[in-house]
N, C-alpha and C. Protein backbone atom coordinates (compact mmCIF):
# COMPACT_ATOMS: atom_id res chain seq x y z
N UNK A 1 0.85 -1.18 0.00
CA UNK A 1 0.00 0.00 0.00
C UNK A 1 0.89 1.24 0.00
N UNK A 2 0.66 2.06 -0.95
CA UNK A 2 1.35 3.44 -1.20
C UNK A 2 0.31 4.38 -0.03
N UNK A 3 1.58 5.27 1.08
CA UNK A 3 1.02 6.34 1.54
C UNK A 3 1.19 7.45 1.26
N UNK A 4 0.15 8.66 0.77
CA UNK A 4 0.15 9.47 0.30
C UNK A 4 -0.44 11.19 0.99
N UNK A 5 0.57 11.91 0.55
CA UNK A 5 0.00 12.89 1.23
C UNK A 5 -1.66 13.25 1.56
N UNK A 6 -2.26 13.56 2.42
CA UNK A 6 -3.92 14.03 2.54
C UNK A 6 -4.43 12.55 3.23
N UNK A 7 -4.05 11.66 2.93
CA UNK A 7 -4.92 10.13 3.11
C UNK A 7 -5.31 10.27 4.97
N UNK A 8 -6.19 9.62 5.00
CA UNK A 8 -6.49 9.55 6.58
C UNK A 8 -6.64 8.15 7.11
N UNK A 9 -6.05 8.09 8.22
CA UNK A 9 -5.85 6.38 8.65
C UNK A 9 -6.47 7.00 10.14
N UNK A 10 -6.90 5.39 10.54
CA UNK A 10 -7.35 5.19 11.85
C UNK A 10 -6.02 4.74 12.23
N UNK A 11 -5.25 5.01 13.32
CA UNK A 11 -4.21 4.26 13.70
C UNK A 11 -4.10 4.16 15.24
N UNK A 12 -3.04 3.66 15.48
CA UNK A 12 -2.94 3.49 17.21
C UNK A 12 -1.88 3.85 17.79
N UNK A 13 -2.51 4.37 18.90
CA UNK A 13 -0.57 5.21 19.45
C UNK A 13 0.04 4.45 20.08
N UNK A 14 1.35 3.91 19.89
CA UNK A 14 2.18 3.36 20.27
C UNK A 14 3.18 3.53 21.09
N UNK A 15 3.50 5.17 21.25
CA UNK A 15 3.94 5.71 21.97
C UNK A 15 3.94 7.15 22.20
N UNK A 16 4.36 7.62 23.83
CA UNK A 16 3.78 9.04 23.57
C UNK A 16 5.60 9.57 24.33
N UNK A 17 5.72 10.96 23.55
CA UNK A 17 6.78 10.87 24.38
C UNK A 17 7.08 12.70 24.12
N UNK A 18 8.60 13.43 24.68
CA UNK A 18 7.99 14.81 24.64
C UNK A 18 8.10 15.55 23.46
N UNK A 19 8.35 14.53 21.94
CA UNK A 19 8.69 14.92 20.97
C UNK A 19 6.92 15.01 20.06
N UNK A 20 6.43 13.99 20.93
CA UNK A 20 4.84 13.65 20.13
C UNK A 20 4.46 12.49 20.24
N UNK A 21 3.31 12.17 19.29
CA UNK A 21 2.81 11.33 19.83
C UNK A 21 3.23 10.15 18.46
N UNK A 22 3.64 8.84 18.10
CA UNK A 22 3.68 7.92 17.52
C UNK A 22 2.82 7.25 17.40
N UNK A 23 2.18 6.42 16.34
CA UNK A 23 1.20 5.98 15.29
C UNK A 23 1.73 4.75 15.04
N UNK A 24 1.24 4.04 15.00
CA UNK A 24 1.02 2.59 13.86
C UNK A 24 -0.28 2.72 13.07
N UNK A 25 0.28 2.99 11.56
CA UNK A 25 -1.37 3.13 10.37
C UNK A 25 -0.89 1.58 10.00
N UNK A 26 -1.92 1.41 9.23
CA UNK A 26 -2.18 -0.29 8.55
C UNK A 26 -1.00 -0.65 7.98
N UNK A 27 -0.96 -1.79 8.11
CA UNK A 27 0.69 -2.57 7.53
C UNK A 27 1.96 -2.23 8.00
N UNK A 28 1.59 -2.01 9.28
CA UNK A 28 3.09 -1.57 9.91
C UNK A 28 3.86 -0.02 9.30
N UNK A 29 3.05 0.57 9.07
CA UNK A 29 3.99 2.21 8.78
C UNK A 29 3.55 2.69 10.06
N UNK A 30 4.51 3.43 10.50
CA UNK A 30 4.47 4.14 11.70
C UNK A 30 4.98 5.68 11.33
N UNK A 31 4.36 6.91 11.82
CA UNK A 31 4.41 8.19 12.25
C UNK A 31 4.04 8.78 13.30
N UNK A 32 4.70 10.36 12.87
CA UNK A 32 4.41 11.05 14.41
C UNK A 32 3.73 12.07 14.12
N UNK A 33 2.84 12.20 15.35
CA UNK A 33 2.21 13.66 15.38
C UNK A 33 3.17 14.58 16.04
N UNK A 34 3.79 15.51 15.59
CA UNK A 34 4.55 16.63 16.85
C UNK A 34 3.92 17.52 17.65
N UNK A 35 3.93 17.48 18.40
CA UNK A 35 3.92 18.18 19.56
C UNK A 35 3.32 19.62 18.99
N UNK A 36 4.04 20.19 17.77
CA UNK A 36 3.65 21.55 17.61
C UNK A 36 2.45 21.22 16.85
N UNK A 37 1.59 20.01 16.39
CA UNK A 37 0.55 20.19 15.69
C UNK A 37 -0.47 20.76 17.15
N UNK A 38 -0.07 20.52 18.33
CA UNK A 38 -1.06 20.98 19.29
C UNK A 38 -0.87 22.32 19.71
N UNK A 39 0.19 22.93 19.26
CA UNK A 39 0.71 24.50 19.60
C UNK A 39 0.40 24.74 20.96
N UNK A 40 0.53 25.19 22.04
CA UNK A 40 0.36 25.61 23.19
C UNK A 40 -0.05 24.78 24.36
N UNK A 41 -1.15 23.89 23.78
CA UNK A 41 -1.87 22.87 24.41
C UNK A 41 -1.09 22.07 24.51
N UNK A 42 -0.01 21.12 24.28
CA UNK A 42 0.36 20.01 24.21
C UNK A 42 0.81 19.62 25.44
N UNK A 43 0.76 19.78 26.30
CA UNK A 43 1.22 19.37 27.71
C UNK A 43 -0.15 19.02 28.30
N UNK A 44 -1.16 19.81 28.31
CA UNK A 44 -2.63 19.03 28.61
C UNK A 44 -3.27 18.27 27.32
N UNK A 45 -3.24 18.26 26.37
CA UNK A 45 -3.45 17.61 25.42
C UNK A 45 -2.73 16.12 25.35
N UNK A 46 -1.30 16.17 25.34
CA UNK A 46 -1.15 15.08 25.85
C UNK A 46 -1.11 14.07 27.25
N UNK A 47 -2.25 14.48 27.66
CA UNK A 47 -2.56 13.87 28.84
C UNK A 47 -4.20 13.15 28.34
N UNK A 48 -4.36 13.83 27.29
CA UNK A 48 -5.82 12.78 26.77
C UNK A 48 -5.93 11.56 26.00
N UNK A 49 -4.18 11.19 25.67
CA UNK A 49 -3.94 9.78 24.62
C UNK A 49 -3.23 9.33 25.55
N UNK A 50 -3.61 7.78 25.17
CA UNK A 50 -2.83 7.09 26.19
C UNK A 50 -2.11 5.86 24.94
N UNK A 51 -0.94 5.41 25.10
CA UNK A 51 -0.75 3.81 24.47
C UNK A 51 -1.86 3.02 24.63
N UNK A 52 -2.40 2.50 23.11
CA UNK A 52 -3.43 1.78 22.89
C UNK A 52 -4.39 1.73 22.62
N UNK A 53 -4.67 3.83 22.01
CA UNK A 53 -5.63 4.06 21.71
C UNK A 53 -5.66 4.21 19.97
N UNK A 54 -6.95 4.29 19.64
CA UNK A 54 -7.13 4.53 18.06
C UNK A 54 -6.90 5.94 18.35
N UNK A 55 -6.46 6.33 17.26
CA UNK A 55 -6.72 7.92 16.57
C UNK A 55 -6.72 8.16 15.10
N UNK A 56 -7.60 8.96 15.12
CA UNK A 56 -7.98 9.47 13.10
C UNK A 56 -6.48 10.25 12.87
N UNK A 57 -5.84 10.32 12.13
CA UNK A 57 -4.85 10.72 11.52
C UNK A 57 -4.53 11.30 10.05
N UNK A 58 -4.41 12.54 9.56
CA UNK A 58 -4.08 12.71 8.31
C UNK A 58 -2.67 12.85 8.14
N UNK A 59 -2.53 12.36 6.78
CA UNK A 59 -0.71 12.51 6.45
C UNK A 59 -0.49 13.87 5.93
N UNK A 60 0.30 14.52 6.69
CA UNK A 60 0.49 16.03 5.84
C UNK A 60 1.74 16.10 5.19
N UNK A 61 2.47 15.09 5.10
CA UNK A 61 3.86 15.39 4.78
C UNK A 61 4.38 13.46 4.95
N UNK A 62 5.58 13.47 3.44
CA UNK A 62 6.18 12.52 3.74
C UNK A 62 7.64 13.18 3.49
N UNK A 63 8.35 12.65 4.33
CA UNK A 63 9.75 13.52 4.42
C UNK A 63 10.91 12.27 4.55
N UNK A 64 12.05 11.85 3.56
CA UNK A 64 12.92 10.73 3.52
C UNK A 64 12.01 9.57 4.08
N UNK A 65 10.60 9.22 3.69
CA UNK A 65 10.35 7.99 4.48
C UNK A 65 9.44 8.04 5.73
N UNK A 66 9.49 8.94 6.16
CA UNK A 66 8.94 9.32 7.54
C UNK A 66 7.60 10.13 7.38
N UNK A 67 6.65 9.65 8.08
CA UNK A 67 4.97 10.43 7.61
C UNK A 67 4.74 11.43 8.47
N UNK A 68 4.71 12.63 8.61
CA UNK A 68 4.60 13.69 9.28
C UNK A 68 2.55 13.79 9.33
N UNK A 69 2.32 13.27 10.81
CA UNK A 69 1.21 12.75 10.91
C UNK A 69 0.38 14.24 11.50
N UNK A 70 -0.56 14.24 11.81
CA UNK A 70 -1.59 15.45 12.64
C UNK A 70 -3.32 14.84 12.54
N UNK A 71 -3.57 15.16 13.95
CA UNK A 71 -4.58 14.65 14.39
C UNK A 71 -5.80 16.11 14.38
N UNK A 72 -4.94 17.06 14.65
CA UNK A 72 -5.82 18.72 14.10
C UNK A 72 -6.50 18.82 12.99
N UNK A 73 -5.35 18.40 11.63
CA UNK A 73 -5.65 19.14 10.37
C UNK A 73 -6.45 17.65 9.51
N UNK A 74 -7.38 16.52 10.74
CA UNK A 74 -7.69 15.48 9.91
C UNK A 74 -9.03 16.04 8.96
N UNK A 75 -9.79 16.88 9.51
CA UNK A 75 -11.00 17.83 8.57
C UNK A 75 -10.09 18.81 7.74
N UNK A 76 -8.94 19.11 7.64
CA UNK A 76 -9.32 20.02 7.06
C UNK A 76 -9.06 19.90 4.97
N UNK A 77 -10.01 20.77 4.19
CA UNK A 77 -9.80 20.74 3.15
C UNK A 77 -8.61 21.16 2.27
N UNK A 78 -7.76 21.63 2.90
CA UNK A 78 -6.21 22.10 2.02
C UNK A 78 -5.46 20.79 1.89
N UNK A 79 -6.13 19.73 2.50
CA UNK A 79 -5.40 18.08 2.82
C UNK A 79 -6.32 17.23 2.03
N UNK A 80 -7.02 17.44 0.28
CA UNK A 80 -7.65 16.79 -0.22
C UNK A 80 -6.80 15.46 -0.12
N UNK A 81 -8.29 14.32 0.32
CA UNK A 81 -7.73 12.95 0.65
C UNK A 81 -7.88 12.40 -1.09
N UNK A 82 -6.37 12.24 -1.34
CA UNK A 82 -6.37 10.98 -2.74
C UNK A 82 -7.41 9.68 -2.95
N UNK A 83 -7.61 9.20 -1.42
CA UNK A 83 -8.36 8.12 -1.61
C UNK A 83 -10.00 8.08 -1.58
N UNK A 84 -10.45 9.10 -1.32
CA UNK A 84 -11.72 9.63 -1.45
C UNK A 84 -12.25 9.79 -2.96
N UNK A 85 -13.25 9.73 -3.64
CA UNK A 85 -13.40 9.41 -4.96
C UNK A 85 -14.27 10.71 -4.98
N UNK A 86 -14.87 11.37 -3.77
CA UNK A 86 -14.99 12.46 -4.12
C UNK A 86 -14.38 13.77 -4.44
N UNK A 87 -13.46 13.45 -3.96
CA UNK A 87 -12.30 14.92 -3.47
C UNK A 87 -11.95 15.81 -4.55
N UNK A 88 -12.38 15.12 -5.93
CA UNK A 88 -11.69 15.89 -7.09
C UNK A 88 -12.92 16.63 -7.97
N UNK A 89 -14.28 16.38 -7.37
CA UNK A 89 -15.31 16.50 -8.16
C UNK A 89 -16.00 18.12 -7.61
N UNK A 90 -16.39 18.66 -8.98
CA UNK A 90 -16.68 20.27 -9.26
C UNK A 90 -18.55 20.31 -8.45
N UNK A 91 -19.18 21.00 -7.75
CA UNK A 91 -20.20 20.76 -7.27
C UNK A 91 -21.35 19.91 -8.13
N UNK A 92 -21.31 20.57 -9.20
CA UNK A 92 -22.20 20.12 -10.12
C UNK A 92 -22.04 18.43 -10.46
N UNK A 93 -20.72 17.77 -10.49
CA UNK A 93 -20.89 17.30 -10.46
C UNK A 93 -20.76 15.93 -9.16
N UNK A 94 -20.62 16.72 -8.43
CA UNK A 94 -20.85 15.82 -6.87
C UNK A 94 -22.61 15.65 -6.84
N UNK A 95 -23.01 16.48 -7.07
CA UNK A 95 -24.36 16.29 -7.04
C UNK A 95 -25.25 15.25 -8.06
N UNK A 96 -24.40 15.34 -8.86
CA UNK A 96 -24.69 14.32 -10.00
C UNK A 96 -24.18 12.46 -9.51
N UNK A 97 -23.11 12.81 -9.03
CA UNK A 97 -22.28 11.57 -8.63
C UNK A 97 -23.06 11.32 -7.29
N UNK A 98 -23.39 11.79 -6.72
CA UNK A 98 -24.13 11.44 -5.38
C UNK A 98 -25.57 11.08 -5.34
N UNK A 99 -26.08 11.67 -6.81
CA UNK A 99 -27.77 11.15 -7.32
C UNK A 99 -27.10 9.60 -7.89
N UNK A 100 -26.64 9.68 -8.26
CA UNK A 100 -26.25 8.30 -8.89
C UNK A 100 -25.78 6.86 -7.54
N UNK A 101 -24.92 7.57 -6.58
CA UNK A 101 -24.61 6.62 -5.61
C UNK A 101 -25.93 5.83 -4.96
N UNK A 102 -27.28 7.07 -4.72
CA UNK A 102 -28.31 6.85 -4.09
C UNK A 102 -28.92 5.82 -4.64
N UNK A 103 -29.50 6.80 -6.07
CA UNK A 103 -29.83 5.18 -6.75
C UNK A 103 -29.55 4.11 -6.73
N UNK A 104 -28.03 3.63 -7.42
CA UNK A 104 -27.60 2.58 -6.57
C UNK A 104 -27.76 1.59 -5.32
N UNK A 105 -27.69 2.65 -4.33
CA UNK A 105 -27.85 2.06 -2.63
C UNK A 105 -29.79 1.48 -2.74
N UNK A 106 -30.37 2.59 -3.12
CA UNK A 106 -31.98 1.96 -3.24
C UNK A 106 -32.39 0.95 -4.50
N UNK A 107 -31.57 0.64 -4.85
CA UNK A 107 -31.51 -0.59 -6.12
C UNK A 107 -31.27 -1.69 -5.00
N UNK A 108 -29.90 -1.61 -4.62
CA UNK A 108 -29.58 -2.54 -3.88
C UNK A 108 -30.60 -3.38 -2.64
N UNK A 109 -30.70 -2.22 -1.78
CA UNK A 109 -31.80 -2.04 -0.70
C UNK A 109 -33.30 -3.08 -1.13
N UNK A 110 -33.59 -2.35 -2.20
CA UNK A 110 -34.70 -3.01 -2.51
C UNK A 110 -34.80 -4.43 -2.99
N UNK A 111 -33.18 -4.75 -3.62
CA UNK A 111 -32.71 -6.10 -4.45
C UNK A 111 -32.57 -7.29 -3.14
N UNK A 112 -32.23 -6.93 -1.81
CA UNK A 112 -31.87 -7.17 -0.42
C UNK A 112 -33.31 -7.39 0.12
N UNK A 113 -34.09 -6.89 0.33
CA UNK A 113 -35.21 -6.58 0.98
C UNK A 113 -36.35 -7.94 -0.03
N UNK A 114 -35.89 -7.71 -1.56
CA UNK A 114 -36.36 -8.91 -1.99
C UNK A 114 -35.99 -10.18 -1.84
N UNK A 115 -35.09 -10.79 -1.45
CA UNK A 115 -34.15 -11.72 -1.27
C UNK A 115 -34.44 -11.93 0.29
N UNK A 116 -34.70 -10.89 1.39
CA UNK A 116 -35.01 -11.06 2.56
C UNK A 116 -36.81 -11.77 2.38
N UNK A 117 -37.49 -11.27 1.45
CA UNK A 117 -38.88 -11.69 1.75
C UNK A 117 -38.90 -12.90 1.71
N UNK A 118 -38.52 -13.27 -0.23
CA UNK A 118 -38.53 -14.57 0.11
C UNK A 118 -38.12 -15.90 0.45
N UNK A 119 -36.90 -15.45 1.66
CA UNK A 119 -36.60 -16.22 2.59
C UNK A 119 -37.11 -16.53 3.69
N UNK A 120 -38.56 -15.66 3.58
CA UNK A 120 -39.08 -15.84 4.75
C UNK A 120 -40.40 -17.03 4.48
């Protein structure tokens, strides 16, 4: 799996220490959040993660190898996520692409719901 700038992982902290906080994302890549993604706060802030917890994570940076992680900037839009199939689409046509997903889902729904009846 290629990691890419913007992408967002659920990951788990592995360690916390006074540089930041460390990550394990899927397949064994590991990053850090620094300390300055919490600016001021980080001394009570890091008193709310403990080893072993999940955290949402966006990649803002890959630097020689190393994922320059932040748990702040996981909303924000200057970090369009690559793996999102929406992220690249003009309103007009999100709205179009999102009439289309629906359909879909109530095709399905209803294809499910038939298959549930007559199993009964």
């Amino acid at each position: 799996m290629k990691i890419q700038t913007g992408q967002r992982f659920d990951g788990v902290i592995n360690n916390i220490t006074d540089l930041g906080i460390f990550v394990t994302l899927p397949q064994h890549h590991r990053g850090l959040v620094h300390r300055n993604d919490f600016g001021q706060e980080w001394l009570r802030e890091r008193q709310r993660y403990q080893i072993g917890q999940e955290v949402r994570v966006v990649v803002q940076q890959i630097r020689k190898g190393r994922y320059d992680l932040s748990i702040r900037r996981v909303n924000d839009p200057d970090l369009p996520d690559p793996a999102n199939q929406f992220s690249q689409l003009t309103p007009s046509q999100f709205a179009q692409t999102l009439n289309e997903v629906d359909a879909k889902a109530q095709a399905e729904i209803k294809q499910l719901e038939a298959v549930l009846a007559a199993a009964e």
